[in-house]
PDB file of N, CA and C in Angstrom:
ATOM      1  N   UNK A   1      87.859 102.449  95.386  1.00  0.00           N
ATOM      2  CA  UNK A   1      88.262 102.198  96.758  1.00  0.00           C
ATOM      3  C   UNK A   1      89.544 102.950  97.043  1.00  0.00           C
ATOM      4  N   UNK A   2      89.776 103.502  98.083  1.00  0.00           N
ATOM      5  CA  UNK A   2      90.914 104.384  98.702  1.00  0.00           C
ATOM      6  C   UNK A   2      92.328 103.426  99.262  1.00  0.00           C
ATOM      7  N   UNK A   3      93.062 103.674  98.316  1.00  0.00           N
ATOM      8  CA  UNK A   3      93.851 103.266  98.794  1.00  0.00           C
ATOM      9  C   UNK A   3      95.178 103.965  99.720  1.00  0.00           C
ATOM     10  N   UNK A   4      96.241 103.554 100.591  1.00  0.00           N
ATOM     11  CA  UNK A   4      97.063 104.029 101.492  1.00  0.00           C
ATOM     12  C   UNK A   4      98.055 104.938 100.540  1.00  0.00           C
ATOM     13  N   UNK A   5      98.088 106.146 100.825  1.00  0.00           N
ATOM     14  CA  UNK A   5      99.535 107.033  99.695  1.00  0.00           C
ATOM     15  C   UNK A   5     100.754 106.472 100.202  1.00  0.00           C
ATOM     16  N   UNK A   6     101.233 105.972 101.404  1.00  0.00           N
ATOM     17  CA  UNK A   6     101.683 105.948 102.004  1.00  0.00           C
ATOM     18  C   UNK A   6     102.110 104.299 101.588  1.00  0.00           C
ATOM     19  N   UNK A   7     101.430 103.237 102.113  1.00  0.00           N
ATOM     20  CA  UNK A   7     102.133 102.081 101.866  1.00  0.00           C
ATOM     21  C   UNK A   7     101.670 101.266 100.798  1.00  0.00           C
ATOM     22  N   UNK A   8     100.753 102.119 100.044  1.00  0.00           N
ATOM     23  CA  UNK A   8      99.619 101.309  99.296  1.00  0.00           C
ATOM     24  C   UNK A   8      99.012 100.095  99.371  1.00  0.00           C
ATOM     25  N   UNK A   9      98.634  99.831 100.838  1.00  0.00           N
ATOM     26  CA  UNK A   9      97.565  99.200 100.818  1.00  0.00           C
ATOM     27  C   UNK A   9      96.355  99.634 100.598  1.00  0.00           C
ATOM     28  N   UNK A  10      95.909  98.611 100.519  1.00  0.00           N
ATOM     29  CA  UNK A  10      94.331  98.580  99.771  1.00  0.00           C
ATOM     30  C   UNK A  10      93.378  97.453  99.955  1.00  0.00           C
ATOM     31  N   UNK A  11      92.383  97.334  99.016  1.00  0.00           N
ATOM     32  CA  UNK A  11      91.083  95.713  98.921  1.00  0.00           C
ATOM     33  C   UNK A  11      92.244  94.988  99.185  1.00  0.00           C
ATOM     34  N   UNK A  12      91.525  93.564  99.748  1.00  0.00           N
ATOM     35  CA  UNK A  12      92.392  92.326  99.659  1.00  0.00           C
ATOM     36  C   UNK A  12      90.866  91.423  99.234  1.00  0.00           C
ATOM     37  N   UNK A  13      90.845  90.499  98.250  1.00  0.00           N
ATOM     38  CA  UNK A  13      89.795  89.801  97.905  1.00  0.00           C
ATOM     39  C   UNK A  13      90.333  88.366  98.303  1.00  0.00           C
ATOM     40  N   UNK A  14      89.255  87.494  98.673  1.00  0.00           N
ATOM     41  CA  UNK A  14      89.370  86.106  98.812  1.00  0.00           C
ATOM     42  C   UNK A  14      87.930  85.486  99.002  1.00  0.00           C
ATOM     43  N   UNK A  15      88.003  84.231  99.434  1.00  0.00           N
ATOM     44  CA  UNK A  15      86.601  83.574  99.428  1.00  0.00           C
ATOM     45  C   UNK A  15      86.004  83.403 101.074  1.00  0.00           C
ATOM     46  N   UNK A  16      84.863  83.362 100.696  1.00  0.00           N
ATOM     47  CA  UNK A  16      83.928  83.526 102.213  1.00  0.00           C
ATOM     48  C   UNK A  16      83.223  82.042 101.969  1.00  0.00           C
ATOM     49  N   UNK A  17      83.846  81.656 103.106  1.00  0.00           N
ATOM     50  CA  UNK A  17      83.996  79.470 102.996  1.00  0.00           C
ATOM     51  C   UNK A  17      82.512  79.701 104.377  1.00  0.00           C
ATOM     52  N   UNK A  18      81.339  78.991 104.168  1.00  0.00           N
ATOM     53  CA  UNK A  18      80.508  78.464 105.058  1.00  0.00           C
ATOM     54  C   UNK A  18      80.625  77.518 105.620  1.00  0.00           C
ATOM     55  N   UNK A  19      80.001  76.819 106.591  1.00  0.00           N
ATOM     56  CA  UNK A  19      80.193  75.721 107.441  1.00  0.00           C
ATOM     57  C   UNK A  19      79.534  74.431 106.313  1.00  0.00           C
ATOM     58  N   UNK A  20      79.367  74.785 105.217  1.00  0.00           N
ATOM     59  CA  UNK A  20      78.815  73.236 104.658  1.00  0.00           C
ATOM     60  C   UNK A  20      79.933  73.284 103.328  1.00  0.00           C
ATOM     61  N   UNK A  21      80.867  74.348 103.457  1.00  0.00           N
ATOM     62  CA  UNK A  21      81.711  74.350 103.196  1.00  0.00           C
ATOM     63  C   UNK A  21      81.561  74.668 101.358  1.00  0.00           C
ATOM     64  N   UNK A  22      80.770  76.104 101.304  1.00  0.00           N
ATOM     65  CA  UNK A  22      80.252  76.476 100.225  1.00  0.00           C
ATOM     66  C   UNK A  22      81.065  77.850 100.310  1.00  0.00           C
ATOM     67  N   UNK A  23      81.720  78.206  99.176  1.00  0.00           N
ATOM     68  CA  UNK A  23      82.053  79.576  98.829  1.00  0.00           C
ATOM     69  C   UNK A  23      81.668  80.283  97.937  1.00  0.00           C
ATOM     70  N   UNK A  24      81.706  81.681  98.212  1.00  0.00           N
ATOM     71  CA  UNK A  24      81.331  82.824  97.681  1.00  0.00           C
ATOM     72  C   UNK A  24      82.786  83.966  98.054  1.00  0.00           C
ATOM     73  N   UNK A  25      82.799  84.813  96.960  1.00  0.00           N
ATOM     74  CA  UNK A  25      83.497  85.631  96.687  1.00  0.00           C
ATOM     75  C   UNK A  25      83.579  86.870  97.950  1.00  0.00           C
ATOM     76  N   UNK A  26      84.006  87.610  98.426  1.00  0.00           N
ATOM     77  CA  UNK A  26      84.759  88.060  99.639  1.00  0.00           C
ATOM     78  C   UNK A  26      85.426  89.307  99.105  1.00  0.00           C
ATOM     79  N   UNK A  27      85.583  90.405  99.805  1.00  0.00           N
ATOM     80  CA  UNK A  27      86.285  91.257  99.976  1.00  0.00           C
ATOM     81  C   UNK A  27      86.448  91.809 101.738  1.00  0.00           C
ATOM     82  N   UNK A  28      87.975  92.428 101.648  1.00  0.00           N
ATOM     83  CA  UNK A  28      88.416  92.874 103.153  1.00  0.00           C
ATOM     84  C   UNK A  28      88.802  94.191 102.397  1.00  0.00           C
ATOM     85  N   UNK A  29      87.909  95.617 103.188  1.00  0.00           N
ATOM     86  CA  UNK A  29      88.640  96.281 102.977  1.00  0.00           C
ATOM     87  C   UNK A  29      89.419  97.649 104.011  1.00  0.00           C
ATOM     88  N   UNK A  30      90.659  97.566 103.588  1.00  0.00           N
ATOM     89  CA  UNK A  30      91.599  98.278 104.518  1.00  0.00           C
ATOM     90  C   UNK A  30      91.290  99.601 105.480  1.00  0.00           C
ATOM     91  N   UNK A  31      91.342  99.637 106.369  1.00  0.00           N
ATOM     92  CA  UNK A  31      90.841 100.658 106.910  1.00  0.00           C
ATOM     93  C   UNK A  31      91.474 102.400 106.652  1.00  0.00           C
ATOM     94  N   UNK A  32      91.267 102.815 106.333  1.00  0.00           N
ATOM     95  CA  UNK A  32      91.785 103.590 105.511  1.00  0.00           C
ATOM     96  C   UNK A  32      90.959 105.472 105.868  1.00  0.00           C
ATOM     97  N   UNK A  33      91.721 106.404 106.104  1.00  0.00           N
ATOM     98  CA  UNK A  33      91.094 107.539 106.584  1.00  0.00           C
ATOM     99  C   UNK A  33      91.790 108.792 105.899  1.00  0.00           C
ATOM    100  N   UNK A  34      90.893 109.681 105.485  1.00  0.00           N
ATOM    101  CA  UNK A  34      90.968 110.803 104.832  1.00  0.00           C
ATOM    102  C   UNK A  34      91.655 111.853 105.736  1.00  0.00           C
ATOM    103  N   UNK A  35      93.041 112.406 105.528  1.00  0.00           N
ATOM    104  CA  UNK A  35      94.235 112.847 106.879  1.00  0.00           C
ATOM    105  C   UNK A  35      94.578 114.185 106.076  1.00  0.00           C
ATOM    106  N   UNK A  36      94.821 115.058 106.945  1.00  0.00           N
ATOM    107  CA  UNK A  36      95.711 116.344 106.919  1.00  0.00           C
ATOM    108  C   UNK A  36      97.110 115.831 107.165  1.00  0.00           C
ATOM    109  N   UNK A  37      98.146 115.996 105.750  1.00  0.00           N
ATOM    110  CA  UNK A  37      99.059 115.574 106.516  1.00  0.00           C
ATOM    111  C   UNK A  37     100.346 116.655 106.224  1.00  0.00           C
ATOM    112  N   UNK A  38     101.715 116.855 106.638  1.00  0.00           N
ATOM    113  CA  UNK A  38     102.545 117.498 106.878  1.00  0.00           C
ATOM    114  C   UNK A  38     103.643 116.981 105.916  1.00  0.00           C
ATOM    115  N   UNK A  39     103.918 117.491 103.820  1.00  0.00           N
ATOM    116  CA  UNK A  39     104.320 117.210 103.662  1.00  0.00           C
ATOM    117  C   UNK A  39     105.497 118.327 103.254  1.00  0.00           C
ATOM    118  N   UNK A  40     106.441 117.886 102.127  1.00  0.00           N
ATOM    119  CA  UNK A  40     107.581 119.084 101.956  1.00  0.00           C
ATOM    120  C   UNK A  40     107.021 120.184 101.016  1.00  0.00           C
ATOM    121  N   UNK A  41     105.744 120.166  99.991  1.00  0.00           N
ATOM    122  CA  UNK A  41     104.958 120.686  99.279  1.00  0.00           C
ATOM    123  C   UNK A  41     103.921 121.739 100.435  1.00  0.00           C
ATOM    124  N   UNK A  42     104.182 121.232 101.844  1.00  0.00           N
ATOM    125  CA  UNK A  42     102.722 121.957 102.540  1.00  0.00           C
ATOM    126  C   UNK A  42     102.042 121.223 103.226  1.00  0.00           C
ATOM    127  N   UNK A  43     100.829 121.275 103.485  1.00  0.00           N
ATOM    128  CA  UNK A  43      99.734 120.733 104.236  1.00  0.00           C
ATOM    129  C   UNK A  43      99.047 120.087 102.993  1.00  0.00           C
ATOM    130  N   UNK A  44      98.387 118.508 102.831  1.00  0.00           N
ATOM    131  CA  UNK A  44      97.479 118.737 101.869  1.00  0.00           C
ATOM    132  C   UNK A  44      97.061 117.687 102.495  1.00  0.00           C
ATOM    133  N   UNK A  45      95.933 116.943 101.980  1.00  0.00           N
ATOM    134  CA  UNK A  45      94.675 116.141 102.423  1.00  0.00           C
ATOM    135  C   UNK A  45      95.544 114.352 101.872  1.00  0.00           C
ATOM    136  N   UNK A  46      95.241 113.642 101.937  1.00  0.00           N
ATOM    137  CA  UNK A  46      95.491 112.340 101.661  1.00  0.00           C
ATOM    138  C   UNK A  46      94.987 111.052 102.433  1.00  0.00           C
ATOM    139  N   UNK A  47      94.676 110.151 101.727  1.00  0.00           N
ATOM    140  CA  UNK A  47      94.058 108.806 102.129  1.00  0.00           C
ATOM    141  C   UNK A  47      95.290 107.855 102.834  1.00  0.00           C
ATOM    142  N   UNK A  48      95.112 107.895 104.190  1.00  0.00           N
ATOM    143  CA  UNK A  48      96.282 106.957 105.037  1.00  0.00           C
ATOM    144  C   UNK A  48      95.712 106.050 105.553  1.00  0.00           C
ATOM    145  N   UNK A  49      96.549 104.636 106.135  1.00  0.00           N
ATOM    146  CA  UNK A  49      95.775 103.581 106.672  1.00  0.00           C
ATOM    147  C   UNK A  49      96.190 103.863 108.505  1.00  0.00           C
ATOM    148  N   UNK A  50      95.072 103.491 109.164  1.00  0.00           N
ATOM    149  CA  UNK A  50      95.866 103.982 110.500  1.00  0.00           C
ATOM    150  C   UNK A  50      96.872 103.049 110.915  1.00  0.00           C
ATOM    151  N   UNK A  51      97.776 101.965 110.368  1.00  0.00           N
ATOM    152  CA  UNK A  51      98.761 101.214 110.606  1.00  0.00           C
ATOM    153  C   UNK A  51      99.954 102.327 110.428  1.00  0.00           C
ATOM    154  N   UNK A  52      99.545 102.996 109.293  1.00  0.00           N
ATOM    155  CA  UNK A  52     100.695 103.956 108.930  1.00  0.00           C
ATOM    156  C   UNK A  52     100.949 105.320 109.811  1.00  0.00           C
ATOM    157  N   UNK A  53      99.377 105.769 110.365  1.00  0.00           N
ATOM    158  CA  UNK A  53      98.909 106.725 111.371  1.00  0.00           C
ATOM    159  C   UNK A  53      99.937 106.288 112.596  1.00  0.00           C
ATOM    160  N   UNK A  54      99.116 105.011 113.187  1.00  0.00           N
ATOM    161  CA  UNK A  54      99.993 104.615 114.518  1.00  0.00           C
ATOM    162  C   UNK A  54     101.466 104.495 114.632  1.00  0.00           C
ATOM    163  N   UNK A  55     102.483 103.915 113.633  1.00  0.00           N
ATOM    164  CA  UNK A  55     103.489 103.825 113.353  1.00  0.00           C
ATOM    165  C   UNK A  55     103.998 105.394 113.184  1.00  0.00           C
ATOM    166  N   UNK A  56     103.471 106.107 112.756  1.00  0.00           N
ATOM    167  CA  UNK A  56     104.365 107.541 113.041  1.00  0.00           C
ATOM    168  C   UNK A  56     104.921 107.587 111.407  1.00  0.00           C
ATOM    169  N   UNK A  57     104.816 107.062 110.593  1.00  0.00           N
ATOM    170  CA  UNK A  57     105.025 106.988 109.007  1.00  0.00           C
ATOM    171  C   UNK A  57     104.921 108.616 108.996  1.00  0.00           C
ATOM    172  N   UNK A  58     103.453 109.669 109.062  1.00  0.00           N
ATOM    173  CA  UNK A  58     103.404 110.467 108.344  1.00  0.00           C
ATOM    174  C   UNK A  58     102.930 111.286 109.640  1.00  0.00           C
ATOM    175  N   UNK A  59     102.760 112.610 109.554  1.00  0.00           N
ATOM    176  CA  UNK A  59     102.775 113.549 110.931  1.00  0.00           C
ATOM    177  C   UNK A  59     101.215 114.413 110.147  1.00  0.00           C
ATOM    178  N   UNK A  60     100.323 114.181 111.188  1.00  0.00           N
ATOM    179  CA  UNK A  60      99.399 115.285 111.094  1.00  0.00           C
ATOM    180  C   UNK A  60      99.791 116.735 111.036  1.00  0.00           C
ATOM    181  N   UNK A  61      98.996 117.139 110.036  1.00  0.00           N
ATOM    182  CA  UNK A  61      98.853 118.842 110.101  1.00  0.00           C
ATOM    183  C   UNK A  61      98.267 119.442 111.244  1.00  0.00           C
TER     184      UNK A  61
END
């Protein structure tokens, strides 16, 4: 799973509770997008979350 270079987020696991109040195992996972980004090395590719996108954290190529 891809995680953020940036803030490292990532999976978050927990339980998926039914109405008779039965659980099963759960995963959430982070939304997360494959970016051109603008670093001091150059242009190179990296896995960002768009929290980090919207916030202005890292600048497209």
């Amino acid at each position: 799973m891809a995680k953020c270079a940036v803030c490292d987020k990532g999976a978050h696991f927990g339980l998926k509770v039914s109405h008779s109040n039965r659980k099963s195992n759960k995963m959430w996972k982070s939304n997360v997008k494959s970016v051109k980004v603008l670093t001091t090395a150059g242009p190179r590719k990296m896995y960002v979350c768009t929290s980090c996108l919207r916030s202005g954290a890292v600048t497209r190529a």
